[in-house]
Protein backbone atom coordinates (compact mmCIF):
# COMPACT_ATOMS: atom_id res chain seq x y z
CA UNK A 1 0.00 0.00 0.00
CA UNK A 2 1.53 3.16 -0.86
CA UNK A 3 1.73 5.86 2.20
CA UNK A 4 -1.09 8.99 2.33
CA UNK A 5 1.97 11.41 1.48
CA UNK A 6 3.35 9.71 -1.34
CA UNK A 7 -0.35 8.27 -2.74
CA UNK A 8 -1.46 12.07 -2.67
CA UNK A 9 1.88 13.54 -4.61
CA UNK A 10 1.16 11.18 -7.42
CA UNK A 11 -1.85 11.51 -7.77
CA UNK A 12 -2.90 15.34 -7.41
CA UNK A 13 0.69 16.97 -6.69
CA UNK A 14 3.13 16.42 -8.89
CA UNK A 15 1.42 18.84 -11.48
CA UNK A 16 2.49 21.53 -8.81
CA UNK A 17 6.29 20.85 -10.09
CA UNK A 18 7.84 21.44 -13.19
CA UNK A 19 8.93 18.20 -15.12
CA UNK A 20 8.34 15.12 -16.57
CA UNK A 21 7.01 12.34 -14.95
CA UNK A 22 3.54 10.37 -16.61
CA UNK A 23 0.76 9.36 -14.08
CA UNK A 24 1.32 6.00 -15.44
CA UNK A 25 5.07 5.94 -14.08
CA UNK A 26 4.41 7.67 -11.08
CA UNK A 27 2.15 4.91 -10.16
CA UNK A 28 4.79 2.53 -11.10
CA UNK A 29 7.45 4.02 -9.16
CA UNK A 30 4.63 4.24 -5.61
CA UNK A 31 4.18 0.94 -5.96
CA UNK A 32 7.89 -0.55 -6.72
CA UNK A 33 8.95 1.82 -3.92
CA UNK A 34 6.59 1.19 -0.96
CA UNK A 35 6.11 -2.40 -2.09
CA UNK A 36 9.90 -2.87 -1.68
CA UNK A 37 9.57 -2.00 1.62
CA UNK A 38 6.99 -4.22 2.57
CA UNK A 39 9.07 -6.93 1.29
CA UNK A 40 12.25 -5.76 3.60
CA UNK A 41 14.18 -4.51 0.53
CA UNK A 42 15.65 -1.17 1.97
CA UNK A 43 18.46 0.86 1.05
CA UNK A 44 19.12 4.52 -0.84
CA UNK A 45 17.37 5.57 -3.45
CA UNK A 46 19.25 7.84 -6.52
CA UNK A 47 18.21 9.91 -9.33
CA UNK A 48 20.87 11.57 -11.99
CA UNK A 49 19.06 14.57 -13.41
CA UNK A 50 16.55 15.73 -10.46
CA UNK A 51 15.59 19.05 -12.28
CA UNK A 52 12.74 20.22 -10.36
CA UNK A 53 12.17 17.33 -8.20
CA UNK A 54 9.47 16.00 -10.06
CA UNK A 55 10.06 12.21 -9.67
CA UNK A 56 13.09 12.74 -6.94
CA UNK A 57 10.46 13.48 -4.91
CA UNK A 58 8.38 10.62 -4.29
CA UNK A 59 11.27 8.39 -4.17
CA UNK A 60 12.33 11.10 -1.39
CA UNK A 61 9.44 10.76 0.51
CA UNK A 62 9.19 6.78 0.38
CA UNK A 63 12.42 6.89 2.30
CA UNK A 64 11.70 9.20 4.85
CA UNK A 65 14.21 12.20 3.36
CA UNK A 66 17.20 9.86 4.04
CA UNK A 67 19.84 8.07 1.94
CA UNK A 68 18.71 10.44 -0.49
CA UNK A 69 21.37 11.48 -3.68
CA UNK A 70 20.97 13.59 -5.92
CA UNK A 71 22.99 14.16 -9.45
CA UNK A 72 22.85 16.91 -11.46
CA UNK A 73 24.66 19.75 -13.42
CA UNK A 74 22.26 22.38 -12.73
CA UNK A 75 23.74 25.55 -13.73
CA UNK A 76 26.91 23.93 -15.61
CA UNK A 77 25.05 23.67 -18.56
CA UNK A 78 27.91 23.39 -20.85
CA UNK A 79 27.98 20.08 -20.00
CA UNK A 80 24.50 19.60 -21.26
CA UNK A 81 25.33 18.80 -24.62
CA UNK A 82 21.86 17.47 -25.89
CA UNK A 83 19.70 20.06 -24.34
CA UNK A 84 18.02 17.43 -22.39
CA UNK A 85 16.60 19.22 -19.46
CA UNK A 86 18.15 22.59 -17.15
CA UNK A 87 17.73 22.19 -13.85
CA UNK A 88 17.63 24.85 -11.25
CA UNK A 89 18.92 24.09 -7.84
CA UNK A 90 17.14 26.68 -5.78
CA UNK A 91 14.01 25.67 -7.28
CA UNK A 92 14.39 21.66 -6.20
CA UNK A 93 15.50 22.82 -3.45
CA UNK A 94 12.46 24.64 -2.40
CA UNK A 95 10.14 21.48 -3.99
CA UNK A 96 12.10 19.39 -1.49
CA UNK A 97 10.76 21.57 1.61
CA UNK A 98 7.55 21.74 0.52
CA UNK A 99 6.65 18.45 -0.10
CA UNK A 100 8.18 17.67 3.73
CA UNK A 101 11.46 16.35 2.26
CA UNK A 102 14.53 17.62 4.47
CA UNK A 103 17.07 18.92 1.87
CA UNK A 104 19.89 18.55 4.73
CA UNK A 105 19.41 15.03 4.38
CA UNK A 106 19.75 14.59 0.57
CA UNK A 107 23.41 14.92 -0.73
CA UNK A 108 23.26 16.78 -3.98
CA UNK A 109 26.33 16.49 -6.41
CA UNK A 110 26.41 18.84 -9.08
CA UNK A 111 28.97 16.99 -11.36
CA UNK A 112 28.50 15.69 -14.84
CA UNK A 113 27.45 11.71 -14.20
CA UNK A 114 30.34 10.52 -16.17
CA UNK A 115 32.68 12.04 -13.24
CA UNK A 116 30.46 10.23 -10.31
CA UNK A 117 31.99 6.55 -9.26
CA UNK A 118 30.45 4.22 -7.49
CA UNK A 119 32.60 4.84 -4.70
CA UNK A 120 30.92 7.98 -4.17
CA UNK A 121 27.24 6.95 -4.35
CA UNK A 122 27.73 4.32 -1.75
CA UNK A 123 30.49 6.04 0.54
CA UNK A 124 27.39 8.55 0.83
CA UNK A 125 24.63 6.72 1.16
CA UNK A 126 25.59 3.06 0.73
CA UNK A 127 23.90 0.57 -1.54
CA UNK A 128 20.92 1.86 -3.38
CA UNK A 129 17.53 -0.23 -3.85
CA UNK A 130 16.47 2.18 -6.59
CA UNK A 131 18.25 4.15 -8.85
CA UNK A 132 16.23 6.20 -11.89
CA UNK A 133 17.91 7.70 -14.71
CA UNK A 134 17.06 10.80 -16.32
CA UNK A 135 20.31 12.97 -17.40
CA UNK A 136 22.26 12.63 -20.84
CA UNK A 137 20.08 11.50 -23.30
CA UNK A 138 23.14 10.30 -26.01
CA UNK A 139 24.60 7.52 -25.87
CA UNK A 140 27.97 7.31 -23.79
CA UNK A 141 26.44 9.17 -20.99
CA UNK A 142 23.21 6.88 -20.67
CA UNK A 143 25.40 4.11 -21.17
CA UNK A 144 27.81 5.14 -18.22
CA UNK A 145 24.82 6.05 -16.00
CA UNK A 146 23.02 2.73 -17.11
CA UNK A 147 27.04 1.04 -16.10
CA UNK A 148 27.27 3.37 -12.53
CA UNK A 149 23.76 2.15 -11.66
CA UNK A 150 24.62 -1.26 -12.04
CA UNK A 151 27.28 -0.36 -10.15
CA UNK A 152 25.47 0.55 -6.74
CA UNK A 153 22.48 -1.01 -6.90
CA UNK A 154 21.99 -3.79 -4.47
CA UNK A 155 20.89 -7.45 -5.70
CA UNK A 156 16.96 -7.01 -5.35
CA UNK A 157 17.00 -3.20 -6.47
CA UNK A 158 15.83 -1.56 -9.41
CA UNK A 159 17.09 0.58 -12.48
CA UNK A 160 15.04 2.85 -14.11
CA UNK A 161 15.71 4.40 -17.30
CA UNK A 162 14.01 7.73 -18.88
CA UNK A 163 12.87 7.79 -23.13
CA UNK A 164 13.79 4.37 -24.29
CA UNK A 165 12.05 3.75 -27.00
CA UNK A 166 11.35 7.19 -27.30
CA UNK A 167 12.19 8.50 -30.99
CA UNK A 168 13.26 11.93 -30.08
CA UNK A 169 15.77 10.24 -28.29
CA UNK A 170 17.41 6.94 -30.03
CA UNK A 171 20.33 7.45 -28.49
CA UNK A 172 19.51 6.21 -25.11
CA UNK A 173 17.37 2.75 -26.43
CA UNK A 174 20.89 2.24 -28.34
CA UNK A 175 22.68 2.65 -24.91
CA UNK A 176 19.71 0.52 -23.27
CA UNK A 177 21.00 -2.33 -25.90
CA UNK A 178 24.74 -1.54 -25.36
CA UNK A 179 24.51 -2.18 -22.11
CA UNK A 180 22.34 -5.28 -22.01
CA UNK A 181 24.72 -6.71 -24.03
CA UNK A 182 27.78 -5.93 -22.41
CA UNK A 183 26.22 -6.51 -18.14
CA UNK A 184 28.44 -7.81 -15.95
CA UNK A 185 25.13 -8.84 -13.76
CA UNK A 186 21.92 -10.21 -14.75
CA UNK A 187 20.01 -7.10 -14.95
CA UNK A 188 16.86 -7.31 -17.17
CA UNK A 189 13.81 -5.49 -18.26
CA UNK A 190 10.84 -6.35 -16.16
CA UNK A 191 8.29 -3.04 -16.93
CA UNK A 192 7.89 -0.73 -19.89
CA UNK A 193 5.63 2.02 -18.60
CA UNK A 194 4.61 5.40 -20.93
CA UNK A 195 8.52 6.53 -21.05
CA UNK A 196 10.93 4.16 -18.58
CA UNK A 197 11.39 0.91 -19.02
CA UNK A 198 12.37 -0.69 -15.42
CA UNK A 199 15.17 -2.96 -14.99
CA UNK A 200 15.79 -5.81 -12.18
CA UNK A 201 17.93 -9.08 -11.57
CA UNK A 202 16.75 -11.80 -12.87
CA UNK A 203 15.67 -13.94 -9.91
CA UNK A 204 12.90 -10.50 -8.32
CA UNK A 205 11.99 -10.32 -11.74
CA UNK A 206 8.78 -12.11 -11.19
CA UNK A 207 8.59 -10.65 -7.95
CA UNK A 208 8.25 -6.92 -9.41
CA UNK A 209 5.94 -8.07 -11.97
CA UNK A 210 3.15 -9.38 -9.57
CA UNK A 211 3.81 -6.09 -7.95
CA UNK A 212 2.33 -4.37 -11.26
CA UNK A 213 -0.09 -6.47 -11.94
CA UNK A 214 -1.79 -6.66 -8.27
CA UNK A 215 -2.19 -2.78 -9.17
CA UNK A 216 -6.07 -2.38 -10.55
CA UNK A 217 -5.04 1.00 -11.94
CA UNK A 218 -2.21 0.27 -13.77
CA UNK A 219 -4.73 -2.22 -15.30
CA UNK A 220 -5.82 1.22 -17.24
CA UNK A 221 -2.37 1.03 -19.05
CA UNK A 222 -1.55 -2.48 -19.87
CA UNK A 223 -1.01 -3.49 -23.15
CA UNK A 224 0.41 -6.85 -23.48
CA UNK A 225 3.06 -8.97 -21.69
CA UNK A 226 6.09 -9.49 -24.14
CA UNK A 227 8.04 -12.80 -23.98
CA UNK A 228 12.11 -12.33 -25.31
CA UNK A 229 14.70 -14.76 -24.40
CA UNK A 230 11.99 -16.38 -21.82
CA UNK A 231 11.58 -13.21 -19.75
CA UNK A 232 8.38 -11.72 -20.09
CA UNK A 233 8.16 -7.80 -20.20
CA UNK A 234 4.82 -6.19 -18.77
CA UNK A 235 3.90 -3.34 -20.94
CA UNK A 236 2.41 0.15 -19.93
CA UNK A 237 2.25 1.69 -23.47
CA UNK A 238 0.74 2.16 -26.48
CA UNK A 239 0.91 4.98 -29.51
CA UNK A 240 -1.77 6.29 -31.22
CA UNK A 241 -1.90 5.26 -34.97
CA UNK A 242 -3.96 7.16 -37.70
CA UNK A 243 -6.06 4.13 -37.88
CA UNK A 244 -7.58 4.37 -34.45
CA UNK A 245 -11.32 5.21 -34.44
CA UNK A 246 -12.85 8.28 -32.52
CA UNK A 247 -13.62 6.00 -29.63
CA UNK A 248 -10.12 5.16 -29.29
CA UNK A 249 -8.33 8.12 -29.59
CA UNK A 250 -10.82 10.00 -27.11
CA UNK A 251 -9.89 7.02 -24.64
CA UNK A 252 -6.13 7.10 -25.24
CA UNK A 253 -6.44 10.78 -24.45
CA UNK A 254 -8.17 10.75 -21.45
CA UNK A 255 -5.89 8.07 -20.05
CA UNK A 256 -3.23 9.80 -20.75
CA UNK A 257 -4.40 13.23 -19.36
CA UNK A 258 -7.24 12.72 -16.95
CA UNK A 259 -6.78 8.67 -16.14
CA UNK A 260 -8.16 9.20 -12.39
CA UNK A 261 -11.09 10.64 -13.74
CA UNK A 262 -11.24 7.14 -15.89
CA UNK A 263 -10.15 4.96 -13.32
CA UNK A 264 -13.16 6.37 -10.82
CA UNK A 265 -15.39 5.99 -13.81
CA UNK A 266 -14.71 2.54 -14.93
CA UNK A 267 -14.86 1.43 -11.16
CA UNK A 268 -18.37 2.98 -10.78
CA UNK A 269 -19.54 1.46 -13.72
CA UNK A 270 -18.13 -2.00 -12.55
CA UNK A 271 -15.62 -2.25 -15.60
């Protein structure tokens, strides 16, 4: 069950900071997160590129404000090479506080990822049992990230990874591949949701899954589970095609922008 706090941010709240982050995968993330916990898997969680806060934050508040890190270049822009996303400190910051996260309690670096080691994640904050990835979106850096990640996070944790599959941004679904061909650990993809695809080891694989699909509003989302190389992928995701009737596209539209609204109507109608 995910906390008051954290069921209320992704629900209604997150609209009141600036960023990316899909009601689909915000659900996704509440329910990997707190269901983690219920199942004793503890540990810090860490986002390169925070921005705003947007989806730092309710990883932030499922662990209390502690073993909290935080990577991004914020005002170094220079380093931001594919104009993926400027972040402002003061302003995450301030997002932090209101939301009842204590900033002293997060470390922040403010170095380019490809200069963070694993070292310095987990002589922070230790091992981390969920790490999400949202800075560089060409293809070294979200292949280092996706290779510091692995790095850190502990055996039952969880990667995930912003715009695979995303065509604006081909770069990081060819790192995605790079890497999964290259692992030193048996890391796979368990969870595509509307723009991160969610990684795990093997053996919680099915674990994480039956976390997803226990959810009744995630049921709003799912498409299909995928078999490859006999591990099945749950998907959250479809695109609109031209062929799509009326009815279809004023669904996919109001899933995608108002799906509480849905969800409340399709459980008072018994759907």
């Amino acid at each position: 069950m995910t906390s008051k706090i954290l069921d209320e941010y992704i629900r209604h709240r997150r609209r009141e900071v600036d960023g990316w982050l899909a009601r689909c995968d915000a659900e996704i993330f509440a329910r990997l997160l707190e269901s983690q916990l219920d199942n004793g898997i503890t540990g810090a969680i860490t986002e390169i590129g925070v921005h705003h806060g947007k989806s730092f934050i309710p990883m932030a508040i499922s662990n209390n404000g502690r073993l909290c890190y935080a990577i991004d270049i914020f005002g170094r822009q220079e380093f931001n090479v594919d104009i993926s996303g400027c972040g402002d400190k003061d302003v995450f910051v301030r997002n932090l506080t209101k939301f009842g996260v204590d900033a002293k309690g997060v470390f922040i670096d403010e170095r380019p990822s490809t200069e963070v080691t694993p070292s310095d994640i987990e002589g922070k904050v230790g091992k981390v049992r969920f790490f999400h990835i949202d800075g560089g979106h060409h293809h070294d850096v979200a292949l280092n990230d996706l290779n510091l990640a692995e790095a850190v996070v502990s055996d039952n944790g969880i990667i995930a990874i912003d715009d695979v599959f995303r065509p604006e941004w081909p770069e990081v679904s060819m790192a995605l591949f790079s890497y999964l061909a290259r692992k030193t650990k048996d890391f796979v993809p368990f969870a595509i949701g509307y723009n991160k695809t969610y990684l795990c080891q093997h053996p919680f694989a099915e674990l994480y899954r039956g976390i997803l699909t226990s959810s009744n509003f995630l049921q709003l989302y799912f498409s299909k589970k995928y078999e490859i190389s006999n591990e099945a992928i749950l998907v959250y995701q479809v695109y609109a095609v031209p062929e799509w009737g009326l009815r279809a596209r004023v669904m996919h539209y109001m899933k995608t922008y108002h799906p509480d609204l849905v969800f409340s109507a399709k459980r008072l109608l018994g759907r």
